[in-house]
PDB file of N, CA and C in Angstrom:
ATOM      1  N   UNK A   1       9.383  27.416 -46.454  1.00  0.00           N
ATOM      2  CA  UNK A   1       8.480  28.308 -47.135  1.00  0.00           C
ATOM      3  C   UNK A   1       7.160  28.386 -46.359  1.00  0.00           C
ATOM      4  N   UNK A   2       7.116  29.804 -46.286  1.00  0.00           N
ATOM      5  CA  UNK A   2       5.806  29.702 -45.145  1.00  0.00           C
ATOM      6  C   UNK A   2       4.181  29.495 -46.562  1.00  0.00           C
ATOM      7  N   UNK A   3       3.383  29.033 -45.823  1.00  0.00           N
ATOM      8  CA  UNK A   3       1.945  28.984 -46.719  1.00  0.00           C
ATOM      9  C   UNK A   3       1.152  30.433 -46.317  1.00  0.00           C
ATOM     10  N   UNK A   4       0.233  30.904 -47.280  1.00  0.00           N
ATOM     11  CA  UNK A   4      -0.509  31.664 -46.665  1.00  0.00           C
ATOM     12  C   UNK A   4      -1.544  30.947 -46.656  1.00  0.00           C
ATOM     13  N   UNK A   5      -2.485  31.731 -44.716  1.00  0.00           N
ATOM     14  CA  UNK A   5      -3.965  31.051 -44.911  1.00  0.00           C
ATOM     15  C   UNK A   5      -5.036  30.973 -45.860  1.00  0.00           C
ATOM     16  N   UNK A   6      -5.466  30.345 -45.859  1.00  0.00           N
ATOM     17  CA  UNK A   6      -6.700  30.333 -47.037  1.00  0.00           C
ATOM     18  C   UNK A   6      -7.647  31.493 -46.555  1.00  0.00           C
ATOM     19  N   UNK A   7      -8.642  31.796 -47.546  1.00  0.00           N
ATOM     20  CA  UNK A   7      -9.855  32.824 -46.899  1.00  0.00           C
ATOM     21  C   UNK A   7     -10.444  32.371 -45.728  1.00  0.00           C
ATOM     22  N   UNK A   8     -10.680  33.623 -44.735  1.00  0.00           N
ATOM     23  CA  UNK A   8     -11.229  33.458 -43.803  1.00  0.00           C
ATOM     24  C   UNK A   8     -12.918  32.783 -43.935  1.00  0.00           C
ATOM     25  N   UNK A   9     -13.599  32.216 -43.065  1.00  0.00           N
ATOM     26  CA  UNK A   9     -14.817  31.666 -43.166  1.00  0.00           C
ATOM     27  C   UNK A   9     -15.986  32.915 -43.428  1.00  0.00           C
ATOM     28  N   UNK A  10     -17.127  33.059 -43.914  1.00  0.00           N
ATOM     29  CA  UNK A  10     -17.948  33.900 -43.854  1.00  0.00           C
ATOM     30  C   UNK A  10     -18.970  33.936 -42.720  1.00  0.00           C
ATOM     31  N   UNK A  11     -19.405  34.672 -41.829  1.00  0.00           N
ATOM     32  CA  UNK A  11     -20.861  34.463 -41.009  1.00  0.00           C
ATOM     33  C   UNK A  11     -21.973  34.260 -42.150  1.00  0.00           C
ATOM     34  N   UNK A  12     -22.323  33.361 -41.385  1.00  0.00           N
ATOM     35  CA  UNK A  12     -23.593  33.099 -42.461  1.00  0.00           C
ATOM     36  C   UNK A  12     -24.839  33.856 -42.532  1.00  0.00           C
ATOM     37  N   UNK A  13     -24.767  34.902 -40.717  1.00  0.00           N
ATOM     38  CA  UNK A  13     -26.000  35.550 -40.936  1.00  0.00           C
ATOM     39  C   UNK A  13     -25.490  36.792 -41.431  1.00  0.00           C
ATOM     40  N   UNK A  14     -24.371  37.998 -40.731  1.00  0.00           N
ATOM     41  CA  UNK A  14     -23.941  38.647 -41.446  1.00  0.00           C
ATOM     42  C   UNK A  14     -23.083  39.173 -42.955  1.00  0.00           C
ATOM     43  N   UNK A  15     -22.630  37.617 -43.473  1.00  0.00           N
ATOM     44  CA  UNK A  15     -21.843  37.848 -44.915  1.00  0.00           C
ATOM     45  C   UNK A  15     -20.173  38.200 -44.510  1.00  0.00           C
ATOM     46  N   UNK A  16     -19.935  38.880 -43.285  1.00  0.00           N
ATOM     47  CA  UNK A  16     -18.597  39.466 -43.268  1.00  0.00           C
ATOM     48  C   UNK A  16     -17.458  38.409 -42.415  1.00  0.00           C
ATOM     49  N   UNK A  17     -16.447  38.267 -43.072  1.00  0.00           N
ATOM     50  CA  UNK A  17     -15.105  37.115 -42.919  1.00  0.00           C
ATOM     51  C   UNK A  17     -15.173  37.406 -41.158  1.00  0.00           C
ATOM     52  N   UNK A  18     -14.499  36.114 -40.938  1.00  0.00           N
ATOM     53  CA  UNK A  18     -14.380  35.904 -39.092  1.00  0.00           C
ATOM     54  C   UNK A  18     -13.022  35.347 -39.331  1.00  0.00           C
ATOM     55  N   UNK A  19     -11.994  36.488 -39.307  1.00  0.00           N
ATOM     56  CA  UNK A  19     -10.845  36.070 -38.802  1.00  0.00           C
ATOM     57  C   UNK A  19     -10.699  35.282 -37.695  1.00  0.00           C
ATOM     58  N   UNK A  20      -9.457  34.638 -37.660  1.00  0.00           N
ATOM     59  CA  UNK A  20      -9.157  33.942 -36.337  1.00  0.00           C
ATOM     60  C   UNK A  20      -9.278  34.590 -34.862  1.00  0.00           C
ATOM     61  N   UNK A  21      -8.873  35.892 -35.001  1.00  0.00           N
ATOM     62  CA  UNK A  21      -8.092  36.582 -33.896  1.00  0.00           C
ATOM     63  C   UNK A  21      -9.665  37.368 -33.652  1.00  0.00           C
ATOM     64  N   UNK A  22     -11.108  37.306 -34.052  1.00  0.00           N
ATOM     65  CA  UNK A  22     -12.197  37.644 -33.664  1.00  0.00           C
ATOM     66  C   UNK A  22     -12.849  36.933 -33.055  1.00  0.00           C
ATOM     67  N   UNK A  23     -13.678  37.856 -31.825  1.00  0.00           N
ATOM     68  CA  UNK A  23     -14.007  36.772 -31.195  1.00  0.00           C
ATOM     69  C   UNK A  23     -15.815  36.168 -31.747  1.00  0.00           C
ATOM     70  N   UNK A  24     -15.932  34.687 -31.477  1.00  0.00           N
ATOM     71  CA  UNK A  24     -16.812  33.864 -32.613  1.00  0.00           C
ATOM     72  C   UNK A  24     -17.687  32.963 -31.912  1.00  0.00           C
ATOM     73  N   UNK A  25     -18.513  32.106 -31.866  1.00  0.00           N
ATOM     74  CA  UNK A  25     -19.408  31.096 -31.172  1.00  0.00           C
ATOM     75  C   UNK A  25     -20.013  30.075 -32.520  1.00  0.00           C
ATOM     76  N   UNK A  26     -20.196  28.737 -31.540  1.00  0.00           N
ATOM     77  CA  UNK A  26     -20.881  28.083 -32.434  1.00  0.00           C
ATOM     78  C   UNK A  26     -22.479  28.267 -31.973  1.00  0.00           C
ATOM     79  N   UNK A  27     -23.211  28.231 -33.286  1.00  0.00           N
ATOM     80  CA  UNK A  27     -24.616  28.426 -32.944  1.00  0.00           C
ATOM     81  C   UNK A  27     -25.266  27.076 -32.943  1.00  0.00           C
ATOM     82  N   UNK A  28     -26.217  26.716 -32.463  1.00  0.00           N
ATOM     83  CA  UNK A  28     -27.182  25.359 -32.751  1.00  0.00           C
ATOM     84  C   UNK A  28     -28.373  26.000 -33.547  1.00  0.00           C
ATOM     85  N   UNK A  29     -28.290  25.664 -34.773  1.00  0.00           N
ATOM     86  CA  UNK A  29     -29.967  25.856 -35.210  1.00  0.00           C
ATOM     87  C   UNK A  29     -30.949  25.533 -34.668  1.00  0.00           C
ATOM     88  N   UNK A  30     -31.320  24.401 -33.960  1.00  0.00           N
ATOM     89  CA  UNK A  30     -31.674  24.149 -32.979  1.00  0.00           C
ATOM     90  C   UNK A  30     -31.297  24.064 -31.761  1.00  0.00           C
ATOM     91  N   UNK A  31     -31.625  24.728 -30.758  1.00  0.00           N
ATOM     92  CA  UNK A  31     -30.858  24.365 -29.793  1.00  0.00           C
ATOM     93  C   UNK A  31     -30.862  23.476 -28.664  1.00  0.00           C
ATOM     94  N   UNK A  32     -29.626  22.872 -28.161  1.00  0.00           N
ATOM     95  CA  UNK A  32     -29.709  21.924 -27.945  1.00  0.00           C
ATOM     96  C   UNK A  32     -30.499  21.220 -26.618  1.00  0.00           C
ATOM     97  N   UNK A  33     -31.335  22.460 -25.825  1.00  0.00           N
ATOM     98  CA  UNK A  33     -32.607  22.003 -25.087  1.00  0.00           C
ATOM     99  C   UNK A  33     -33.570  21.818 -25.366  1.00  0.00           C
ATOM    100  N   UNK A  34     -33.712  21.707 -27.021  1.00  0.00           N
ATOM    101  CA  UNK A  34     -34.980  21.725 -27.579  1.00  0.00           C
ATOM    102  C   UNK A  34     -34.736  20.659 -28.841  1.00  0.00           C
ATOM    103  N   UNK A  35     -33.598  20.022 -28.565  1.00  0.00           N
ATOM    104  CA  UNK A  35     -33.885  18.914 -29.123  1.00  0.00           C
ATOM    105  C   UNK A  35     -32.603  18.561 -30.532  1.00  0.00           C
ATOM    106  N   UNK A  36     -31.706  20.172 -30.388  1.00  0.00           N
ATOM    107  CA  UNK A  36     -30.539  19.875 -31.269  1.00  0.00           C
ATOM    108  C   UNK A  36     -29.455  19.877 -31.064  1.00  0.00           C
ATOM    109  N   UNK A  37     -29.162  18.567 -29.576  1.00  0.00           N
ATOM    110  CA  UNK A  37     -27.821  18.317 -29.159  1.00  0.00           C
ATOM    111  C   UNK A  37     -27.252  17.389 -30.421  1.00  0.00           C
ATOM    112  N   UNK A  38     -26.044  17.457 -30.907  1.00  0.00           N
ATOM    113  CA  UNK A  38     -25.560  17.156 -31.786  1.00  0.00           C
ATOM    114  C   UNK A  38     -25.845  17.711 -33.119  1.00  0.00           C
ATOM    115  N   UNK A  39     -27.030  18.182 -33.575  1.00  0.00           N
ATOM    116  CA  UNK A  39     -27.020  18.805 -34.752  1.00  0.00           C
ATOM    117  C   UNK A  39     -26.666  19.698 -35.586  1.00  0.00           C
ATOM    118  N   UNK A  40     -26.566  20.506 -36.381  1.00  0.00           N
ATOM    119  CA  UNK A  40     -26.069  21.075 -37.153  1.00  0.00           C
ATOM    120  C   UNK A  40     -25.848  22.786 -36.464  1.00  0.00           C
ATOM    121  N   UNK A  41     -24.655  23.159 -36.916  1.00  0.00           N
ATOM    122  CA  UNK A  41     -24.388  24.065 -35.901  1.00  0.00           C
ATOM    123  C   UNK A  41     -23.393  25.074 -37.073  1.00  0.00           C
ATOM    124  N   UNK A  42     -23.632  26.638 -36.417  1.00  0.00           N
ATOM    125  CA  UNK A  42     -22.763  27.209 -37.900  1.00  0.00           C
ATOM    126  C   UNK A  42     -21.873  28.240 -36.790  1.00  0.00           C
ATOM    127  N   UNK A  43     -20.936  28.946 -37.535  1.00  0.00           N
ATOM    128  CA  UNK A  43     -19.924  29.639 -37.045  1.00  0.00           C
ATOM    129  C   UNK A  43     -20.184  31.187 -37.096  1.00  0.00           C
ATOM    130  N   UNK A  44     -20.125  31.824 -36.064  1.00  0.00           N
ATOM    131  CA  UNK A  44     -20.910  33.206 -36.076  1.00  0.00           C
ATOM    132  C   UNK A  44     -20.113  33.937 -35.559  1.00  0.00           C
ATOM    133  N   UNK A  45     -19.905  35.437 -35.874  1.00  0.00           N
ATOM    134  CA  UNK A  45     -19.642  36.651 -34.808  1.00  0.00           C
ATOM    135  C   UNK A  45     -20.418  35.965 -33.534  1.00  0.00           C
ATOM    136  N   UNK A  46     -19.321  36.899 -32.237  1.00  0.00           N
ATOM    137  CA  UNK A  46     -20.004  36.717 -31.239  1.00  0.00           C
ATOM    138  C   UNK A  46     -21.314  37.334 -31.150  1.00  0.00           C
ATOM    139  N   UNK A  47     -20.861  39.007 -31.762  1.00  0.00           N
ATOM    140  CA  UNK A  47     -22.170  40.222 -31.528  1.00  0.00           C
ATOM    141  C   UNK A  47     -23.220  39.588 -32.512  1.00  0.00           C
ATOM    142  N   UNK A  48     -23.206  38.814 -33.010  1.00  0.00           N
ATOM    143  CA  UNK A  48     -23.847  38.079 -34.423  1.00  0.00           C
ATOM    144  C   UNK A  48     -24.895  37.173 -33.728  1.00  0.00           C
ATOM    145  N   UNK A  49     -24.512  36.303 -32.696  1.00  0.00           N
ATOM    146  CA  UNK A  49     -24.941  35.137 -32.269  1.00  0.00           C
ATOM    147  C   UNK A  49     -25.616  35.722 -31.000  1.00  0.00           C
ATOM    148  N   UNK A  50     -24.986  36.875 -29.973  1.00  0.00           N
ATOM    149  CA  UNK A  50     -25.831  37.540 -29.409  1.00  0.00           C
ATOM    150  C   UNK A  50     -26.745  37.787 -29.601  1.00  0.00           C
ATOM    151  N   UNK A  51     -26.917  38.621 -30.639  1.00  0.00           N
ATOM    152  CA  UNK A  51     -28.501  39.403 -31.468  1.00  0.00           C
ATOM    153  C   UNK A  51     -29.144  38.342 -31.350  1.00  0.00           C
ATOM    154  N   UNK A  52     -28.650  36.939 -32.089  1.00  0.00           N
ATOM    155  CA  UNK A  52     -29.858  35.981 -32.286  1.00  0.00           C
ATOM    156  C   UNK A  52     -30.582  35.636 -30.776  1.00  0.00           C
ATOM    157  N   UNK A  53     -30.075  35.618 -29.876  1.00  0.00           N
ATOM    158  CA  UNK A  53     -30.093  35.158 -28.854  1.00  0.00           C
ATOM    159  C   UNK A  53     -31.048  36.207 -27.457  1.00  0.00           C
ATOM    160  N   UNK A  54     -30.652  37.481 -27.806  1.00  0.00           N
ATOM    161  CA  UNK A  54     -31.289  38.477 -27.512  1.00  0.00           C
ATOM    162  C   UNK A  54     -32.388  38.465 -27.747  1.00  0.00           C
ATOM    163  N   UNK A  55     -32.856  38.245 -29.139  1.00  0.00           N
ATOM    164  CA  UNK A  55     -33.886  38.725 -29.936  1.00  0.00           C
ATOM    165  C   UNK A  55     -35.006  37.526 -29.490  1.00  0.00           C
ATOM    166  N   UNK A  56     -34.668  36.232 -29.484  1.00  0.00           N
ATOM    167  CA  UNK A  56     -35.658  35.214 -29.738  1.00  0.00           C
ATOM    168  C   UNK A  56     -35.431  33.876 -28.627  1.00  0.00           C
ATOM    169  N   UNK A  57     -36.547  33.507 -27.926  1.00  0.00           N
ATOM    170  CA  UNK A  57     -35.848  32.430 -27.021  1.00  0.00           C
ATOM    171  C   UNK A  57     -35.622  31.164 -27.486  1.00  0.00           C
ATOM    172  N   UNK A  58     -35.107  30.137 -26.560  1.00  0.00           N
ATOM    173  CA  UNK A  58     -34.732  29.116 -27.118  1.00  0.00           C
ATOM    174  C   UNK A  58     -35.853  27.998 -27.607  1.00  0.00           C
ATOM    175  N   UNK A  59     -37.667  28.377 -27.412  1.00  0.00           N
ATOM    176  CA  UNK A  59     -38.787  27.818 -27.965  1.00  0.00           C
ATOM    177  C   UNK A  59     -38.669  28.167 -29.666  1.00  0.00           C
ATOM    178  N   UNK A  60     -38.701  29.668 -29.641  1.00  0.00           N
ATOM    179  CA  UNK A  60     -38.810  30.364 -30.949  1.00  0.00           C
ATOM    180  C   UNK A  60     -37.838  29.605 -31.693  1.00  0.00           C
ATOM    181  N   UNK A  61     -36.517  29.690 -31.250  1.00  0.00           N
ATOM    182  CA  UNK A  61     -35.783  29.335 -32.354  1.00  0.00           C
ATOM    183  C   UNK A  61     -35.675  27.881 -32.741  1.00  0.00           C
ATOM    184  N   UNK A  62     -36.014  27.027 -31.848  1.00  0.00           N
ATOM    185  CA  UNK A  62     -36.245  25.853 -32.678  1.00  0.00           C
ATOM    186  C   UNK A  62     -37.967  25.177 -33.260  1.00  0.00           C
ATOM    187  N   UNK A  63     -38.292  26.378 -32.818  1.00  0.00           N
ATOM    188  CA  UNK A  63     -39.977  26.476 -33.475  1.00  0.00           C
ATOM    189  C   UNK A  63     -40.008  26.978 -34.799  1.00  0.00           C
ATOM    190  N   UNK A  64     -39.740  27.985 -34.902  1.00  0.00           N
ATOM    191  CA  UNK A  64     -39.579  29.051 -36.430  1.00  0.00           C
ATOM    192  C   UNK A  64     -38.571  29.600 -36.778  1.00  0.00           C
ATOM    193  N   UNK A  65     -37.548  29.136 -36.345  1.00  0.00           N
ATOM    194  CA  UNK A  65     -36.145  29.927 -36.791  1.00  0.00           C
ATOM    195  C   UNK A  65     -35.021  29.078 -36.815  1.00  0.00           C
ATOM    196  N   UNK A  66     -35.571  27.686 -37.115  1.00  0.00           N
ATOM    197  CA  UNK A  66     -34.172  26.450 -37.412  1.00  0.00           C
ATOM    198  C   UNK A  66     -33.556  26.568 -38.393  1.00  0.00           C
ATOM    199  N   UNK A  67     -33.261  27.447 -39.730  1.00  0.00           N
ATOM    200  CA  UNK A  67     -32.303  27.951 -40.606  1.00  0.00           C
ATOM    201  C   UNK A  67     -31.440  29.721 -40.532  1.00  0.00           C
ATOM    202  N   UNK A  68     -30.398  29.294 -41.064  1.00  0.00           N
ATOM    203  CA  UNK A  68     -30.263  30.269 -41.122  1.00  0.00           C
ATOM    204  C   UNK A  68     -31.187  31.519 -42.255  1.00  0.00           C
ATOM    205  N   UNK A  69     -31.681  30.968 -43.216  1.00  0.00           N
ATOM    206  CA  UNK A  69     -32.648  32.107 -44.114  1.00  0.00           C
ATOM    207  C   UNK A  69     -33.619  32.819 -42.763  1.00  0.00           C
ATOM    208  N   UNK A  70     -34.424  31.416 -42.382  1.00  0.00           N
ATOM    209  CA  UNK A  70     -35.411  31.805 -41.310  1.00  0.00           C
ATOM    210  C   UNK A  70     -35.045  32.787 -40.686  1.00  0.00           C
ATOM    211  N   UNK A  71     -33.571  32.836 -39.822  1.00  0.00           N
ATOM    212  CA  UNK A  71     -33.035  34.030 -38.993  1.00  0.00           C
ATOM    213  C   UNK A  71     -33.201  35.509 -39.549  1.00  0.00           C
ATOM    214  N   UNK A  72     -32.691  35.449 -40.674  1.00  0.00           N
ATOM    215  CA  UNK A  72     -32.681  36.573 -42.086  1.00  0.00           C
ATOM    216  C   UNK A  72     -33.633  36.991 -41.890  1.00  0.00           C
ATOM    217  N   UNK A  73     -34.891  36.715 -41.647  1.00  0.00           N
ATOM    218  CA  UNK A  73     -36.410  37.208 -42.189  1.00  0.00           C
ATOM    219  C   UNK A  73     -37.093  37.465 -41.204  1.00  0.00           C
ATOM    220  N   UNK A  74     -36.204  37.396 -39.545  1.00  0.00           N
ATOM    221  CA  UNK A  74     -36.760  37.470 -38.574  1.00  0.00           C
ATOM    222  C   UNK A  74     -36.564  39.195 -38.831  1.00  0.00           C
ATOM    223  N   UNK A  75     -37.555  40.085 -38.609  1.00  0.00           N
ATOM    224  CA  UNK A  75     -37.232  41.562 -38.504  1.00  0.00           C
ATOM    225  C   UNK A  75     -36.270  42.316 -37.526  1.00  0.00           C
ATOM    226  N   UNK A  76     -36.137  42.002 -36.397  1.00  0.00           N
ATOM    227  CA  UNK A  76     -34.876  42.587 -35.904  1.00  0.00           C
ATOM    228  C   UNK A  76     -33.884  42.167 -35.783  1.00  0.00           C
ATOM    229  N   UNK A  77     -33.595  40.637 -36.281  1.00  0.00           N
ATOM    230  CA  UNK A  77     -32.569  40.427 -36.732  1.00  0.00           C
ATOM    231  C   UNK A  77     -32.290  40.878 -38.406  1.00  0.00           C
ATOM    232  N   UNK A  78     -33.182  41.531 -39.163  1.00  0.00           N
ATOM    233  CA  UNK A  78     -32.851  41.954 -40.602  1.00  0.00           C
ATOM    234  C   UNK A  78     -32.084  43.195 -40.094  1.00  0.00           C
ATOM    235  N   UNK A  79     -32.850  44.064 -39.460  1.00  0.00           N
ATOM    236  CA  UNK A  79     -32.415  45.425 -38.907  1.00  0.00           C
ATOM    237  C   UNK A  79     -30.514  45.327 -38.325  1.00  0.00           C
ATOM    238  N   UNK A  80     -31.001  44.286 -37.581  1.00  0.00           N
ATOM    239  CA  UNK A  80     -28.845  44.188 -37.092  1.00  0.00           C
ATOM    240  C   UNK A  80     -28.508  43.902 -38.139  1.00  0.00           C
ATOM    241  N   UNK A  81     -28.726  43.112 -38.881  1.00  0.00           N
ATOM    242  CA  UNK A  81     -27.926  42.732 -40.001  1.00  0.00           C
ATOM    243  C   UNK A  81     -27.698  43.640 -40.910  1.00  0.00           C
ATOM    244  N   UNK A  82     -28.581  44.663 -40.951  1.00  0.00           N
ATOM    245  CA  UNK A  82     -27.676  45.925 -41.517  1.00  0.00           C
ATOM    246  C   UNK A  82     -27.541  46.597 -41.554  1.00  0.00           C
ATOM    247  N   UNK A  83     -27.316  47.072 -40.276  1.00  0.00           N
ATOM    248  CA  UNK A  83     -26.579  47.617 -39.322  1.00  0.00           C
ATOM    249  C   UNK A  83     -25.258  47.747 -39.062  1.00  0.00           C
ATOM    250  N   UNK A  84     -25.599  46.161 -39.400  1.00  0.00           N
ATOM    251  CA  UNK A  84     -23.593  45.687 -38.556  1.00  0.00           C
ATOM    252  C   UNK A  84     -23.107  45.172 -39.760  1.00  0.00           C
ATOM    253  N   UNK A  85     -23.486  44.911 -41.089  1.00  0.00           N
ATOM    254  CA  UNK A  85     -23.114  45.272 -42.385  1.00  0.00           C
ATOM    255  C   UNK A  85     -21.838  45.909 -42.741  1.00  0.00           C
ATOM    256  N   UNK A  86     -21.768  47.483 -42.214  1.00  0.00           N
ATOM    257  CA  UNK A  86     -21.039  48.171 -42.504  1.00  0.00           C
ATOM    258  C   UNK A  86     -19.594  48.195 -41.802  1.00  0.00           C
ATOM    259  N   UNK A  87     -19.535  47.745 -40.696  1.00  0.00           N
ATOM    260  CA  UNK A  87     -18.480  47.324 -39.747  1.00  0.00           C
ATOM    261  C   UNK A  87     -17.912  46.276 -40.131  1.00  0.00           C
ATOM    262  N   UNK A  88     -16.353  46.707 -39.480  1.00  0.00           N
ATOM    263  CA  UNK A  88     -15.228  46.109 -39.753  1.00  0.00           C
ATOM    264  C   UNK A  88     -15.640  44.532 -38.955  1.00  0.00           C
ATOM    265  N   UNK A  89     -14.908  43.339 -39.594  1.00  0.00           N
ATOM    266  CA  UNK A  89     -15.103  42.049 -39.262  1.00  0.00           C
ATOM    267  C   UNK A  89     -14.958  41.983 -37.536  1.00  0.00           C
ATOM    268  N   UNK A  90     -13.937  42.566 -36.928  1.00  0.00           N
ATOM    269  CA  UNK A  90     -13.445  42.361 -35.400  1.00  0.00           C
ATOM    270  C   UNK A  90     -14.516  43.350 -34.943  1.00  0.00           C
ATOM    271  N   UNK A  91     -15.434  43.930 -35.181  1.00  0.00           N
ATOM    272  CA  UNK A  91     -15.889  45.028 -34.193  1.00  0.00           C
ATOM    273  C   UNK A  91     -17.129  44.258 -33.173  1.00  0.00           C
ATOM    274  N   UNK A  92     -16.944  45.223 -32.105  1.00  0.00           N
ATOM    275  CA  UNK A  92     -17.507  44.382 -30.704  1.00  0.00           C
ATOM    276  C   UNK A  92     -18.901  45.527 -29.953  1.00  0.00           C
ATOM    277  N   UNK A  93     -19.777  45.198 -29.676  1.00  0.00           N
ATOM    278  CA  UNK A  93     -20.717  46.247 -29.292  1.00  0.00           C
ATOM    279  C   UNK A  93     -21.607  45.128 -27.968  1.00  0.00           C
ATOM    280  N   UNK A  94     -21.885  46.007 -27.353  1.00  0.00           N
ATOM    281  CA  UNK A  94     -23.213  45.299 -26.077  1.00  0.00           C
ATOM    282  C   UNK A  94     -24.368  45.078 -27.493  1.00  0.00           C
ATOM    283  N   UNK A  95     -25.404  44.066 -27.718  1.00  0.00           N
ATOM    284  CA  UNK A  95     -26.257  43.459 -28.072  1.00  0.00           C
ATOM    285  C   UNK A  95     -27.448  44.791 -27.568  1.00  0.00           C
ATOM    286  N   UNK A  96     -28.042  45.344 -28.750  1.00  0.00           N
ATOM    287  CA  UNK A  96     -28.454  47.118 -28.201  1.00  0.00           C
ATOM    288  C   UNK A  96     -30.266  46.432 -28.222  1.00  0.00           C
ATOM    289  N   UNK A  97     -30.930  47.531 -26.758  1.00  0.00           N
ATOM    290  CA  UNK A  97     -32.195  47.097 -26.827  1.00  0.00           C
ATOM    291  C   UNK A  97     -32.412  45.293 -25.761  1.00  0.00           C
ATOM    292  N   UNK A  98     -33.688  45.570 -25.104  1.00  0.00           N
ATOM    293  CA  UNK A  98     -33.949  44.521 -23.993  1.00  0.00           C
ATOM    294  C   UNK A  98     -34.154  43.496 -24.950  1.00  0.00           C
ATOM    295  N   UNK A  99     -33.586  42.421 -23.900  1.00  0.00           N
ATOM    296  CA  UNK A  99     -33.528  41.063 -24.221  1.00  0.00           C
ATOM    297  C   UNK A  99     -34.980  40.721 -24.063  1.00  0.00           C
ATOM    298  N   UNK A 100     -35.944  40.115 -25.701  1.00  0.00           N
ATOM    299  CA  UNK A 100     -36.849  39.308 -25.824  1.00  0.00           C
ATOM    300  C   UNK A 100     -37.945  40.136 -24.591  1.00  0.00           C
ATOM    301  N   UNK A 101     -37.574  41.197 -25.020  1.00  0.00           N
ATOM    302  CA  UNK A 101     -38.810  42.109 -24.435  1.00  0.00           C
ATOM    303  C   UNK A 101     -39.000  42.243 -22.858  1.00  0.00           C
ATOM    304  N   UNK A 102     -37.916  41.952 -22.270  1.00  0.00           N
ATOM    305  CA  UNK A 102     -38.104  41.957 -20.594  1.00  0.00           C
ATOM    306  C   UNK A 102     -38.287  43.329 -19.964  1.00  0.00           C
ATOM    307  N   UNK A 103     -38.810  43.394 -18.933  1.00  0.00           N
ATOM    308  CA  UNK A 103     -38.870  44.471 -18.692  1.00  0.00           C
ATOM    309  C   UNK A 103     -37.765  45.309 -17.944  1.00  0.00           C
ATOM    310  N   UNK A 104     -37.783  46.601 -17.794  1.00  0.00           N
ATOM    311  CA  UNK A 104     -36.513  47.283 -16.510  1.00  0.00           C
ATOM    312  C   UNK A 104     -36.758  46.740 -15.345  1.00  0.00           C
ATOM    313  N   UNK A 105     -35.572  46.470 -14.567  1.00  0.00           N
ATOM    314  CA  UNK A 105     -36.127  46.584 -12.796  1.00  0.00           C
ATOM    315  C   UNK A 105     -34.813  47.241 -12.073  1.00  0.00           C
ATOM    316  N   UNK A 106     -35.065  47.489 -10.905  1.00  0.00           N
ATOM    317  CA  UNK A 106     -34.219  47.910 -10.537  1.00  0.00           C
ATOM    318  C   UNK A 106     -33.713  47.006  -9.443  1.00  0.00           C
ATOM    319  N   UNK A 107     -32.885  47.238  -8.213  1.00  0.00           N
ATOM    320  CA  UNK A 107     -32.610  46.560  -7.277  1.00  0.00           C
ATOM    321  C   UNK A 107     -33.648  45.826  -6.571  1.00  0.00           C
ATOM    322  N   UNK A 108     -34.943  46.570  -6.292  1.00  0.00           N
ATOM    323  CA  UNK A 108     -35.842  45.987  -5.465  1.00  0.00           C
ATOM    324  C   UNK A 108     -36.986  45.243  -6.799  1.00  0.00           C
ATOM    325  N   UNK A 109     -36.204  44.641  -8.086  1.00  0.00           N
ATOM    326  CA  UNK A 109     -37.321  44.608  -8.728  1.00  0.00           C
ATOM    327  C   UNK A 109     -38.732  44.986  -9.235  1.00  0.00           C
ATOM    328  N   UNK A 110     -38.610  46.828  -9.142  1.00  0.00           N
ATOM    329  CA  UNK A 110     -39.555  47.909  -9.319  1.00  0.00           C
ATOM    330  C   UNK A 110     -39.114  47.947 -10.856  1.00  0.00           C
ATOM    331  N   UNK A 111     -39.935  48.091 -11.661  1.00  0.00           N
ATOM    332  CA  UNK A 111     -40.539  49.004 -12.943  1.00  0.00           C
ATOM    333  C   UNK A 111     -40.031  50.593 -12.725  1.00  0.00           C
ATOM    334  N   UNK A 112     -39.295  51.313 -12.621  1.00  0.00           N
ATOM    335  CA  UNK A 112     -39.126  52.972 -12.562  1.00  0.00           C
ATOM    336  C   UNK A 112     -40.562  53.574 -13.768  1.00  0.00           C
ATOM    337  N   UNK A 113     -40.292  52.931 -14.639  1.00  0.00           N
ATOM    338  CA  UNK A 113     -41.874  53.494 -15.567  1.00  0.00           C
ATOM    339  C   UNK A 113     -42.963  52.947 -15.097  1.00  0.00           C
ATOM    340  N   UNK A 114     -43.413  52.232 -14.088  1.00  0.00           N
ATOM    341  CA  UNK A 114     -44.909  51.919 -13.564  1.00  0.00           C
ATOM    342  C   UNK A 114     -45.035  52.704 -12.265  1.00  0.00           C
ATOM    343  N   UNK A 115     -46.254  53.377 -12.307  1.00  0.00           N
ATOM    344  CA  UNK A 115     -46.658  53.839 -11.342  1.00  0.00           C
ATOM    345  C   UNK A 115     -47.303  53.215 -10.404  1.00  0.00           C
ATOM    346  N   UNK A 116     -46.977  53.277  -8.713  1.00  0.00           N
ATOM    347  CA  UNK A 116     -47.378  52.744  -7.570  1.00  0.00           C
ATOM    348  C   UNK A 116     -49.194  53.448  -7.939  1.00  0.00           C
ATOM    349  N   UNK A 117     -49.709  51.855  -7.497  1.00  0.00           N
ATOM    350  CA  UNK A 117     -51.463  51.809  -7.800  1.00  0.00           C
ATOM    351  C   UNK A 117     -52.193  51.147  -6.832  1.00  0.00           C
TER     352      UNK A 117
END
């Protein structure tokens, strides 16, 4: 007699089930160059754990963003979050918008929006 699986796990920042067959990461609330090797760690969408990661460096997040609520209340991570709300559990996207505010460059490390001065 076969069993069926139990419910899938929830993301804790988005709310929506993480099947097996999606792809997932463990997060460090702290992370672990800042002091939370071994500590408490939760189960995320990949595009989930991106955003966080995109959005905030690894000072910030173990400065002001060691819970998951904290994450919640960060503003552009509220904005992904519902956003990506409405999407199916497996769905996959590039992490939209520069990482933690960096700037463009191009090959020769030029700005295309700054003008030669």
């Amino acid at each position: 007699m076969r069993q069926e699986p139990g419910p899938h796990p929830l993301c804790p920042l988005c709310g929506r089930p993480i099947p097996p067959d999606v792809a997932q990461g463990r997060h460090h609330l702290v992370p672990r160059l800042r002091g939370g090797k071994g500590g408490q760690t939760v189960l995320l969408h990949a595009i989930c754990h991106a955003e966080i990661h995109a959005a905030l460096t690894e000072t910030e997040l173990a400065r002001d963003y060691p819970t998951v609520e904290a994450l919640k209340a960060h503003p552009r991570i509220a904005r992904f979050i519902a956003w990506v709300a409405g999407r199916p559990p497996g769905f996959r996207s590039r992490v939209p918008g520069p990482r933690r505010g960096t700037r463009r460059r191009t090959r020769r490390g030029v700005d295309p929006g700054r003008r030669a001065g």
